[in-house]
Protein backbone atom coordinates (compact mmCIF):
# COMPACT_ATOMS: atom_id res chain seq x y z
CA UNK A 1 -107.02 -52.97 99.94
CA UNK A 2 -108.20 -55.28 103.15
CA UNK A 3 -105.91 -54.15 105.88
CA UNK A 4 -103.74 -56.90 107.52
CA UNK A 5 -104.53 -56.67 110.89
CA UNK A 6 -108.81 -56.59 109.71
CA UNK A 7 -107.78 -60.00 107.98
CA UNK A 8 -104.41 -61.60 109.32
CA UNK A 9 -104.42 -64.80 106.98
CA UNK A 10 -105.40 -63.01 103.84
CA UNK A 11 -103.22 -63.84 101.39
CA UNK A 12 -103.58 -60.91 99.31
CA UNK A 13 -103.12 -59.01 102.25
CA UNK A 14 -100.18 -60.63 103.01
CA UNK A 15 -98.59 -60.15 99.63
CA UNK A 16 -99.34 -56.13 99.85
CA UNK A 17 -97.33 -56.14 103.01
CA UNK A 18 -94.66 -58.30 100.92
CA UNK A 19 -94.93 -55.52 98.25
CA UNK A 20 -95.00 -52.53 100.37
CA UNK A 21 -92.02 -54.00 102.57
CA UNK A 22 -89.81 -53.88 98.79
CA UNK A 23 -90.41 -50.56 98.43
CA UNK A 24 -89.33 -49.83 101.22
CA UNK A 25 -86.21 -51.91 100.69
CA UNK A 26 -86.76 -54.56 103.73
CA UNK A 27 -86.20 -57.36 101.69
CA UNK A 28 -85.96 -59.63 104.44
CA UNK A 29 -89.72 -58.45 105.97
CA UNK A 30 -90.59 -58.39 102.28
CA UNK A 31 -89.57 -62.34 101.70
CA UNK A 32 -91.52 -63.19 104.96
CA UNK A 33 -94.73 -61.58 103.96
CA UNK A 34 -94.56 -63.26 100.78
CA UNK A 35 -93.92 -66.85 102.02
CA UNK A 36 -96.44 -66.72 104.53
CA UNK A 37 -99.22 -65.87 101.57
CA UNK A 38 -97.44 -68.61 99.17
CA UNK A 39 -97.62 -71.06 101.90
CA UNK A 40 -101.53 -70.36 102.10
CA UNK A 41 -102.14 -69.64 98.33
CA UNK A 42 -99.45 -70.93 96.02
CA UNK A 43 -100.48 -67.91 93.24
CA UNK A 44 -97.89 -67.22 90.57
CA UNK A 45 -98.42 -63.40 90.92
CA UNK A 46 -96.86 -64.05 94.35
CA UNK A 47 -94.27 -66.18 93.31
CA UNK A 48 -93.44 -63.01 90.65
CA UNK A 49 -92.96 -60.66 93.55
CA UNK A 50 -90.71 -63.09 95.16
CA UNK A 51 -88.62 -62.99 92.33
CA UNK A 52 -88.62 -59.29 92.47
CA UNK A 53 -87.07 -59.67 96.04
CA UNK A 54 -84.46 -62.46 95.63
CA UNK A 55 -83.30 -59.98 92.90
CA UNK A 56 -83.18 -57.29 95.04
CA UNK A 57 -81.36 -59.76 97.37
CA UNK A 58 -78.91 -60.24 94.41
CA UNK A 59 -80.19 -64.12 94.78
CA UNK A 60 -79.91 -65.14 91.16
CA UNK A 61 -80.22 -68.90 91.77
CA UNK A 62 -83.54 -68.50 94.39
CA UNK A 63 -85.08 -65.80 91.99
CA UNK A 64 -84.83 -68.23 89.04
CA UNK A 65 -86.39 -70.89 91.38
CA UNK A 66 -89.33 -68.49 91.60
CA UNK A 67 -89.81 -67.40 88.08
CA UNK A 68 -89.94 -70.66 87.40
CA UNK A 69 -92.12 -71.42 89.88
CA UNK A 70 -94.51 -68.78 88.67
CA UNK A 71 -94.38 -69.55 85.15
CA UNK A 72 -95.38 -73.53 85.69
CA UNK A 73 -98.55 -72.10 87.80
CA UNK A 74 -99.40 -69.55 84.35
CA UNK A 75 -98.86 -72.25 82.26
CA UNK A 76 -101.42 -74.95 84.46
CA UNK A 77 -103.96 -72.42 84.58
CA UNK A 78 -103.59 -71.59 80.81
CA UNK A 79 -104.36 -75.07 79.60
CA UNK A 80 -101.60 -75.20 77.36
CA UNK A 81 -99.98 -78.46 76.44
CA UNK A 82 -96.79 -78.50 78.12
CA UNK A 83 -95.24 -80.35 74.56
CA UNK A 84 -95.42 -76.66 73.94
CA UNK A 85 -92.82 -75.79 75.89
CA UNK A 86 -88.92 -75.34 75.02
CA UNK A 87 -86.29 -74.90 77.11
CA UNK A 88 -84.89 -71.35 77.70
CA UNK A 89 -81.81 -71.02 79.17
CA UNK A 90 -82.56 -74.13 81.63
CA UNK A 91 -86.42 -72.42 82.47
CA UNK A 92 -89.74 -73.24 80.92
CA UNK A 93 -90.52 -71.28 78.72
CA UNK A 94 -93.69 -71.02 76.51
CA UNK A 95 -96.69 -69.02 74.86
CA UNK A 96 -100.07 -68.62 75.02
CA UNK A 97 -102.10 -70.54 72.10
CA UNK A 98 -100.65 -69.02 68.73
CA UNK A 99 -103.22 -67.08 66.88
CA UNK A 100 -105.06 -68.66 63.68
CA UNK A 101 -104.02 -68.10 60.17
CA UNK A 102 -106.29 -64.97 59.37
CA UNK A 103 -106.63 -63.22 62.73
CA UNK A 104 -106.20 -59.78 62.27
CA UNK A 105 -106.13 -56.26 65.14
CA UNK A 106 -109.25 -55.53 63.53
CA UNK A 107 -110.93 -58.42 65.71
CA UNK A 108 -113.74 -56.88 67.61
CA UNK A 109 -114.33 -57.23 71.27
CA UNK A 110 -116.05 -56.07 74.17
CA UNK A 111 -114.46 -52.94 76.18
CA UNK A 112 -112.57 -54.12 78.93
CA UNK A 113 -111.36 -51.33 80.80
CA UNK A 114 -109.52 -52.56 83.70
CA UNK A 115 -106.21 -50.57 85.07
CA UNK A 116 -103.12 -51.72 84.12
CA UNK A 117 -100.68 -52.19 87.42
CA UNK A 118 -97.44 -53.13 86.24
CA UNK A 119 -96.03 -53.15 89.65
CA UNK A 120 -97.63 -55.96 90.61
CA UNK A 121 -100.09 -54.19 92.76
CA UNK A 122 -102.93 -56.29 92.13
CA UNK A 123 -105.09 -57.70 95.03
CA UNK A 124 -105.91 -61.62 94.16
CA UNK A 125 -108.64 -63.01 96.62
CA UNK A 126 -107.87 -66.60 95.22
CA UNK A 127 -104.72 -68.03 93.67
CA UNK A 128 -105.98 -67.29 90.23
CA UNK A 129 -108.58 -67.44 87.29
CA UNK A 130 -110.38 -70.52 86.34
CA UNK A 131 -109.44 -72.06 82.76
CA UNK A 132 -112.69 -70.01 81.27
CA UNK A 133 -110.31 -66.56 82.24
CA UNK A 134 -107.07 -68.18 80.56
CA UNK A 135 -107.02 -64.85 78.68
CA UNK A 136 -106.25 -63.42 81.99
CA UNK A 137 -103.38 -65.94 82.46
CA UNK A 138 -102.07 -65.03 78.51
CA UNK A 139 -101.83 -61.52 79.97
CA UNK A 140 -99.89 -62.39 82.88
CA UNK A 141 -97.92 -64.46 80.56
CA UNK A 142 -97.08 -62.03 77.97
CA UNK A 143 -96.17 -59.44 81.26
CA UNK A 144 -93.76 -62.56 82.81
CA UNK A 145 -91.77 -62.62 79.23
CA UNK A 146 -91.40 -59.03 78.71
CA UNK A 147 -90.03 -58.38 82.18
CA UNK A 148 -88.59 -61.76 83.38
CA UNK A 149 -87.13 -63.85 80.42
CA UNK A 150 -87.12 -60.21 78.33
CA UNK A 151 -88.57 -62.64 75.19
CA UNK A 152 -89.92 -60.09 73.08
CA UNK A 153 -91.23 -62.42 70.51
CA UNK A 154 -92.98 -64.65 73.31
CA UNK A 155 -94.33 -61.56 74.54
CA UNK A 156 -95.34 -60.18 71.21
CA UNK A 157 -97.35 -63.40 70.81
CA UNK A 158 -99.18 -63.27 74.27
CA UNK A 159 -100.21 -59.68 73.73
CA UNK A 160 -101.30 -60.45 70.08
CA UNK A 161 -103.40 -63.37 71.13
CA UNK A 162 -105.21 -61.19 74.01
CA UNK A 163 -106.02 -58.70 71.56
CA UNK A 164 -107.40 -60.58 68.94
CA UNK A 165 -110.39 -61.58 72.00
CA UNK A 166 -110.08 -57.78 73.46
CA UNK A 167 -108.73 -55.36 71.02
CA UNK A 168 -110.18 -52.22 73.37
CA UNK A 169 -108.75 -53.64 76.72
CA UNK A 170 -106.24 -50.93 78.32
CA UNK A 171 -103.87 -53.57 80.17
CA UNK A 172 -103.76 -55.60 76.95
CA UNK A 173 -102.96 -52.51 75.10
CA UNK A 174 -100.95 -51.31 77.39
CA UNK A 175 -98.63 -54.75 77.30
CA UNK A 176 -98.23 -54.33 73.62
CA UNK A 177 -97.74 -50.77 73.63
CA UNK A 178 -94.25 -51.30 75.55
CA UNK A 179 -93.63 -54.77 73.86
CA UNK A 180 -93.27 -52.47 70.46
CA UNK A 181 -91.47 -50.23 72.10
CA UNK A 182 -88.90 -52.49 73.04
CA UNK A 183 -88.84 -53.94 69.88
CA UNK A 184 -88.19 -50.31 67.90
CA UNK A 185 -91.70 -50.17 66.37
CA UNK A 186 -92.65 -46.73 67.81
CA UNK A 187 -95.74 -46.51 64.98
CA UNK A 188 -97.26 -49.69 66.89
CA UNK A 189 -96.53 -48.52 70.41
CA UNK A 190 -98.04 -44.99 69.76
CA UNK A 191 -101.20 -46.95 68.22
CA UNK A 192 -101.51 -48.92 71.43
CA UNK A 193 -100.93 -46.10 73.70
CA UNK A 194 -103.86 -44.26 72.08
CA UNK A 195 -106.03 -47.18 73.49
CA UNK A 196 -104.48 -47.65 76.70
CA UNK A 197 -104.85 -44.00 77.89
CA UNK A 198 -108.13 -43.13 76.42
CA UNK A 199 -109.43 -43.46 79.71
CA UNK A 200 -106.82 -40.93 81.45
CA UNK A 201 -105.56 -43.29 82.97
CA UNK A 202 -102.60 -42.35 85.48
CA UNK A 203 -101.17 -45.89 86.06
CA UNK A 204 -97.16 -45.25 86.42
CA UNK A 205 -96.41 -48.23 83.80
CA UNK A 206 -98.44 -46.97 81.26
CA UNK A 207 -97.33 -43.28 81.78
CA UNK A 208 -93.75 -44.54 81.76
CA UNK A 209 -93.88 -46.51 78.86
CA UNK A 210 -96.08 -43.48 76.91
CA UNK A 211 -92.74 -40.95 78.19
CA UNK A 212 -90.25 -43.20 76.10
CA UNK A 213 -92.26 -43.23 73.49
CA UNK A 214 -92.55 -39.81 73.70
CA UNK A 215 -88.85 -39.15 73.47
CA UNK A 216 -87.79 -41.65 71.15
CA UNK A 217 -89.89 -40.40 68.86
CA UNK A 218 -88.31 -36.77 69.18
CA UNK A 219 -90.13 -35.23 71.46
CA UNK A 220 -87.63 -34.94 74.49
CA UNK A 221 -89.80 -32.58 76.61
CA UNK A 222 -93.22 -34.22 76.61
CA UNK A 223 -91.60 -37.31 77.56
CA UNK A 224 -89.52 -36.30 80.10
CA UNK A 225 -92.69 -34.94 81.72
CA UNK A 226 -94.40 -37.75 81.56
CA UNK A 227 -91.40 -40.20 83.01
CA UNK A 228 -91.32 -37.80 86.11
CA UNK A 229 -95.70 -37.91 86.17
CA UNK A 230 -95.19 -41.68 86.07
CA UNK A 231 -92.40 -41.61 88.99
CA UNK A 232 -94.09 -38.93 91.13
CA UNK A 233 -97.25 -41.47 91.29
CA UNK A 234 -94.91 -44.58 91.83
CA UNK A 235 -92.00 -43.81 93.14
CA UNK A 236 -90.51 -47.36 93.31
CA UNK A 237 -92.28 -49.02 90.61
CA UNK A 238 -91.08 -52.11 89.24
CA UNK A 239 -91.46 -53.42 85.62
CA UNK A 240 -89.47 -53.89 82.35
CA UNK A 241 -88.60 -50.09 81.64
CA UNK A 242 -88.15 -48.95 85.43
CA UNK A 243 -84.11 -48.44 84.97
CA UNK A 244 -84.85 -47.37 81.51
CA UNK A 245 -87.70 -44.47 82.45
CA UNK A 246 -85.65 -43.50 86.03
CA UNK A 247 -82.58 -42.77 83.47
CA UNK A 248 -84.57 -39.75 82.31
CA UNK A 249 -85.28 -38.17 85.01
């Protein structure tokens, strides 16, 4: 990660500061940072974490303001017809294109194997991918439902969608894996944490998500250990099953 005093008006710079300040619980220095790299680069990933913080604030109206904020930017860069859209209580609300009759998981791919950062701890070095990367943006999009509007069905079909064009990728996997999980289909969220962690990965949502599983499915122990794994990398990470995982410990 650039360091902000090497690069002073780099927005994703700027936004790490935002991030690092919420951690920290300086919500205030937090909301600055992240204002300062909207005002340069109006990216919905930074809108997201500006959500994070009016919540922290207890700011329900302002964090609305920026969900919806971020979700309009997803959906622009998506493509999708806004006709689409349907109200949910008073936000847009959409999905990614639905997937065609006939598209199965077996769809094959190329490997993507990028790490998964539920957190939000992504560096973006412009506001976003072009329209030839809107399965990027269905990713984000299916992330945004799950933890934000807590649609699981909208967030089912996101996740479904970026699988059928990369079954092997570990953040798409890794989105379904604790969409299924939410939804009480532990069969499909073990399947889909066999893909997301073939590559050992160590990314706190992932290992989180993998430690409810774990439990719910009987085995108390295993997931236990891997809910305090997850926290002991990430201390304050934030996503849909933060509350749910920190319960365990």
């Amino acid at each position: 990660m650039i360091a902000i005093n090497e690069r002073p008006n780099y927005p994703p710079a700027m936004a790490a500061m935002g991030r690092l300040e919420l951690k920290k619980k300086n919500t205030a220095k937090a909301e600055e940072w992240l204002d300062k790299a909207i005002a340069l680069v109006p990216d919905p990933h930074y809108y997201m974490e500006l959500a994070r913080v009016r919540e922290a604030q207890g700011r329900s109206d302002d964090r609305m303001q920026a969900m919806t904020k971020a979700e309009e930017l997803l959906i622009g860069l998506s493509g999708i017809d806004k006709s689409h859209m349907h109200a949910h209580g008073g936000d847009l609300h959409t999905h990614t294109t639905a997937l065609d009759d006939g598209h199965t998981h077996e769809h094959n791919g190329n490997t993507d194997d990028h790490s998964h950062t539920a957190a939000g701890d992504h560096d973006h070095a412009s506001s976003v991918p072009d329209h030839g990367h809107s399965h990027e943006v269905g990713l984000e999009m299916g992330r945004f439902e799950l933890e934000f509007h807590k649609d699981l069905d909208v967030a089912l079909a996101n996740g479904l969608h970026e699988y059928a064009i990369r079954p092997d990728n570990i953040d798409v996997n890794a989105l379904l894996a604790g969409v299924y999980f939410a939804k009480g289909d532990l069969g499909s969220a073990r399947m889909h944490l066999v893909k997301a962690r073939r590559t050992g990965t160590k990314d706190a949502y992932t290992l989180c998500v993998a430690g409810l599983v774990a439990a719910k499915s009987g085995d108390a122990k295993a997931g236990k250990a891997l809910i305090v794994e997850a926290f002991r990398r990430d201390p304050q990470q934030m996503h849909a099953f933060t509350l749910e995982g920190k319960r365990m410990l």
